[in-house]
C-alpha atoms as a PDB file:
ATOM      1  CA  UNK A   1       0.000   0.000   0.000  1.00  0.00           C
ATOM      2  CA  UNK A   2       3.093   2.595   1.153  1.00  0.00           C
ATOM      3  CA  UNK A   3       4.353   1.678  -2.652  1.00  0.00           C
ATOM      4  CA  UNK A   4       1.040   2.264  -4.288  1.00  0.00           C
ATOM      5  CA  UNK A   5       0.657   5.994  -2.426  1.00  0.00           C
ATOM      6  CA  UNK A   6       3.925   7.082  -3.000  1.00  0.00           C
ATOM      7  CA  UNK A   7       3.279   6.306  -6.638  1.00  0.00           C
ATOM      8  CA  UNK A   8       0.039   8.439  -6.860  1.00  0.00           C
ATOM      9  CA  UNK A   9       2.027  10.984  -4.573  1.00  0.00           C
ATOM     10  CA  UNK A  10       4.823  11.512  -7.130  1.00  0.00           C
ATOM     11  CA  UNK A  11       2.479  11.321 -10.332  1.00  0.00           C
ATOM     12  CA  UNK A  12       0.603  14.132  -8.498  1.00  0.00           C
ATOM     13  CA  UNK A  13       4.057  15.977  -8.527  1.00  0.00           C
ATOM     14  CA  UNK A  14       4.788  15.593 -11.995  1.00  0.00           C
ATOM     15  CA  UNK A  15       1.457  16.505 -12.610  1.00  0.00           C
ATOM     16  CA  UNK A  16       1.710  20.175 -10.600  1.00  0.00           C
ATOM     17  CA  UNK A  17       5.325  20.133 -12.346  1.00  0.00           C
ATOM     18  CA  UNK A  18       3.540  19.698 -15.857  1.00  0.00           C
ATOM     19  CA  UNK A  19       1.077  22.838 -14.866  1.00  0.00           C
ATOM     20  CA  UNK A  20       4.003  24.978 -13.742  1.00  0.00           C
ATOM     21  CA  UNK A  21       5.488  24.685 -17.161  1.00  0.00           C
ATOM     22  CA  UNK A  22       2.109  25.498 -18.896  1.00  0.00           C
ATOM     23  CA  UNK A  23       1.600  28.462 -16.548  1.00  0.00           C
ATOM     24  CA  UNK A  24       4.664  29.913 -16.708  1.00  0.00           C
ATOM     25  CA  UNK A  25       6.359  29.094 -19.903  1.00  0.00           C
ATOM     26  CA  UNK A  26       3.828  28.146 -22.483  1.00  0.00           C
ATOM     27  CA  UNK A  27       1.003  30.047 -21.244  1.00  0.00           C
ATOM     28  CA  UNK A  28       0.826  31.942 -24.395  1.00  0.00           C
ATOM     29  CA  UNK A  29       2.021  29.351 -26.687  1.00  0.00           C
ATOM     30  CA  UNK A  30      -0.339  26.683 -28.386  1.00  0.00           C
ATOM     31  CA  UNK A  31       0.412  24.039 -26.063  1.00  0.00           C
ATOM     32  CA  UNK A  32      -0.833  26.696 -23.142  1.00  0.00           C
ATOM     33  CA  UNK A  33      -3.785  28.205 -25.263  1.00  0.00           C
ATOM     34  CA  UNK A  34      -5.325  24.716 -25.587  1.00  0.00           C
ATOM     35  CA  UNK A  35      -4.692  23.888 -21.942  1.00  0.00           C
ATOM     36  CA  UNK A  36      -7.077  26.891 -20.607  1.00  0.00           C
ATOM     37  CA  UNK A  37      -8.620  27.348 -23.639  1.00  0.00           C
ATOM     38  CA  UNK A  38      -7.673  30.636 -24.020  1.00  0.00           C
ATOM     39  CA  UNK A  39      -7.578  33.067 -26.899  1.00  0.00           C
ATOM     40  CA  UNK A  40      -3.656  35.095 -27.438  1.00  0.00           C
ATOM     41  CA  UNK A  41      -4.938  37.882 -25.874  1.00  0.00           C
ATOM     42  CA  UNK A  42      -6.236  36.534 -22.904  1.00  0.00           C
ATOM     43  CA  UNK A  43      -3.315  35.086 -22.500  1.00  0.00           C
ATOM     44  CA  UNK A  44      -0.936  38.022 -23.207  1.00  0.00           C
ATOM     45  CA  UNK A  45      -3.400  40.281 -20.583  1.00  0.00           C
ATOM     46  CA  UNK A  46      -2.969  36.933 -17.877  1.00  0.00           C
ATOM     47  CA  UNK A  47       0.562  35.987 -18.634  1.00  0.00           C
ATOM     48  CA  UNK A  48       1.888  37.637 -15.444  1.00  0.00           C
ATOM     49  CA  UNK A  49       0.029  36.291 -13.334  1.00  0.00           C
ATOM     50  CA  UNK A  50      -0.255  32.625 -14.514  1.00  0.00           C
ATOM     51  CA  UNK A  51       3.402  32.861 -13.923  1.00  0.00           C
ATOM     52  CA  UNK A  52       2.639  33.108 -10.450  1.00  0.00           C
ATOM     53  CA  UNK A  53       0.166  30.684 -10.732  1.00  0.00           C
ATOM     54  CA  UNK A  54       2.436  28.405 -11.837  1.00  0.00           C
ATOM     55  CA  UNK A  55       5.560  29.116  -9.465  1.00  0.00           C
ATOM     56  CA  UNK A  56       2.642  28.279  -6.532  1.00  0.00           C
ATOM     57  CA  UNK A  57       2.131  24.317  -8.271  1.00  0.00           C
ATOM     58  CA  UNK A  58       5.792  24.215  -8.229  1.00  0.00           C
ATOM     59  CA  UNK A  59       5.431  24.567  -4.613  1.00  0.00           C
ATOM     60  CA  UNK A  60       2.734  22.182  -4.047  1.00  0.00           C
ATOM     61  CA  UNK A  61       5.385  19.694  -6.472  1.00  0.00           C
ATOM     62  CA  UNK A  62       8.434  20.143  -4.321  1.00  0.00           C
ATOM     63  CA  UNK A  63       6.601  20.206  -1.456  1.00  0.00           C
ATOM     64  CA  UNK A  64       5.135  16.419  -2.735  1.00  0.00           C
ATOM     65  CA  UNK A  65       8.957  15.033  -3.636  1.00  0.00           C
ATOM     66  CA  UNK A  66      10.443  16.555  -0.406  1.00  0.00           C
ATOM     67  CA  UNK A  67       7.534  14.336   1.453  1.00  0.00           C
ATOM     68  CA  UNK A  68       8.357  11.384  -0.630  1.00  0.00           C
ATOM     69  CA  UNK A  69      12.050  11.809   0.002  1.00  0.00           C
ATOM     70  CA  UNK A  70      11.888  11.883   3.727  1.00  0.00           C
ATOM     71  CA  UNK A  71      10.480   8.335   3.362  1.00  0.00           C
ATOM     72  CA  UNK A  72       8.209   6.772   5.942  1.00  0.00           C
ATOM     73  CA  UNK A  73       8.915  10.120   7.715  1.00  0.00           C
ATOM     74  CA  UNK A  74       7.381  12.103   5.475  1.00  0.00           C
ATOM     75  CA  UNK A  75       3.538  10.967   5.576  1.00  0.00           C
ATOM     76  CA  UNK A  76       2.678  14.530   7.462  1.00  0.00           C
ATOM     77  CA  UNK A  77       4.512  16.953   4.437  1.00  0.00           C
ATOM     78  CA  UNK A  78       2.874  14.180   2.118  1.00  0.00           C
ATOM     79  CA  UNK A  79      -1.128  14.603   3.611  1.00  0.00           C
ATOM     80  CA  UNK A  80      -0.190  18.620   4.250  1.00  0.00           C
ATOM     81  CA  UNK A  81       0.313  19.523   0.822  1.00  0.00           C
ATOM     82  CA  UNK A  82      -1.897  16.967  -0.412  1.00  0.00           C
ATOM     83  CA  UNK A  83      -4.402  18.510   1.476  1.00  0.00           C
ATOM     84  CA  UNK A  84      -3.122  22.005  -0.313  1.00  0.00           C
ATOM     85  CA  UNK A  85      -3.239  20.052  -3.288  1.00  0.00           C
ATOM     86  CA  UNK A  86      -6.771  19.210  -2.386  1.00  0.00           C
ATOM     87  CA  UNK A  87      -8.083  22.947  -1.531  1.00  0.00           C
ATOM     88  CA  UNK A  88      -6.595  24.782  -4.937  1.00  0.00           C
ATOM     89  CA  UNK A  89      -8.303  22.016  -6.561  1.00  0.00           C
ATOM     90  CA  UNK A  90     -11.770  22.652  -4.570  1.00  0.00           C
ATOM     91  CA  UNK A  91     -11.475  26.773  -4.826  1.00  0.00           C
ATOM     92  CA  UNK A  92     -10.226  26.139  -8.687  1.00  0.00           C
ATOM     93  CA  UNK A  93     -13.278  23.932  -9.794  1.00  0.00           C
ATOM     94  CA  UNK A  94     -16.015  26.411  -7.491  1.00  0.00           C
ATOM     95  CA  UNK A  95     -14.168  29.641  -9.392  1.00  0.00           C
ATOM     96  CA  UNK A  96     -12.451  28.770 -12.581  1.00  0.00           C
ATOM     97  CA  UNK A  97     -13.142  25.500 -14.130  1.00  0.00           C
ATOM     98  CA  UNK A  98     -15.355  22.625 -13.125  1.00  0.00           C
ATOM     99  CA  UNK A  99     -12.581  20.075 -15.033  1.00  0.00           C
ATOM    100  CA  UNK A 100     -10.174  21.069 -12.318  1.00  0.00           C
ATOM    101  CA  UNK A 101     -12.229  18.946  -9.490  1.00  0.00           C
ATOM    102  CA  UNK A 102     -11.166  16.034 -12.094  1.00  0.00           C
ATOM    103  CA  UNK A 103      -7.283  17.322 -12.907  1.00  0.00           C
ATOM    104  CA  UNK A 104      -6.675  18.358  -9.373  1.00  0.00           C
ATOM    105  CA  UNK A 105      -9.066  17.795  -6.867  1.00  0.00           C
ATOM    106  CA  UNK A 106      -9.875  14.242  -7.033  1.00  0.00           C
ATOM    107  CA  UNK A 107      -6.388  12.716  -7.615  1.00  0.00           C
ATOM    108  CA  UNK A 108      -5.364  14.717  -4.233  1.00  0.00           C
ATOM    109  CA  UNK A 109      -8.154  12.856  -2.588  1.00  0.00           C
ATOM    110  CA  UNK A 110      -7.300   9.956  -3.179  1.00  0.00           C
ATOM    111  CA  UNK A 111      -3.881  10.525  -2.923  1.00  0.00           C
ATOM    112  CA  UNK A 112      -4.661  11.476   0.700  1.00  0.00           C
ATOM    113  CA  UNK A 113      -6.889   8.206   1.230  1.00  0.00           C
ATOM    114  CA  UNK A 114      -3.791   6.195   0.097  1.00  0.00           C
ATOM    115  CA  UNK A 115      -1.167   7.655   1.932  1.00  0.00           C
ATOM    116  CA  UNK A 116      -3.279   7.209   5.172  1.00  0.00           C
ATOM    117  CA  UNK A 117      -4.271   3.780   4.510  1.00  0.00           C
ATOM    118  CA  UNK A 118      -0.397   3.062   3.960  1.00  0.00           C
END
């Protein structure tokens, strides 16, 4: 079980690593625009501040691998920013996009279900 939630704990990870790269690198490329469905200038107006958008899910990533680095040690950094994880997912899906409960929200629950059953 400890294998299986340290799996879904690092593919979470990648995941917030993948949406740091979106938000603050391609956010206004083609890869980014069909991400958020966005038009160019959307994007252009927003691309400040998906930057910081994006530096914040590369906290919520290195604050995952840090967790699954201290090993068995680690479980509370692993449910603390799962639970993070879990909240920008919530307030994302209630203010943003509905398909962010799916991307975001969901995964960290059961992320968070795992690594306590482990």
């Amino acid at each position: 079980m400890t294998l299986l939630a340290n799996l879904f704990v690092a593919l979470i990870a990648l995941l917030h690593v993948y949406i740091l790269v979106l938000e603050m690198f391609l956010w206004d490329k083609p890869a980014g625009l069909r991400a958020f469905g966005q038009t160019l200038e959307a994007a252009t107006a927003s691309k400040v501040l998906a930057a910081n958008q994006g530096l914040y899910n590369g906290f919520l990533a290195a604050g995952l691998f840090w967790g699954l680095l201290l090993g068995a040690e680690g479980t509370g950094v692993k449910l603390f920013f799962l639970t993070c994880v879990l909240v920008a997912g919530l307030y994302g899906a209630a203010t943003a996009n509905r398909k962010i409960l799916f991307i975001q929200a969901i995964p960290a629950a059961i992320g968070l279900l795992l690594v306590l059953l482990a």
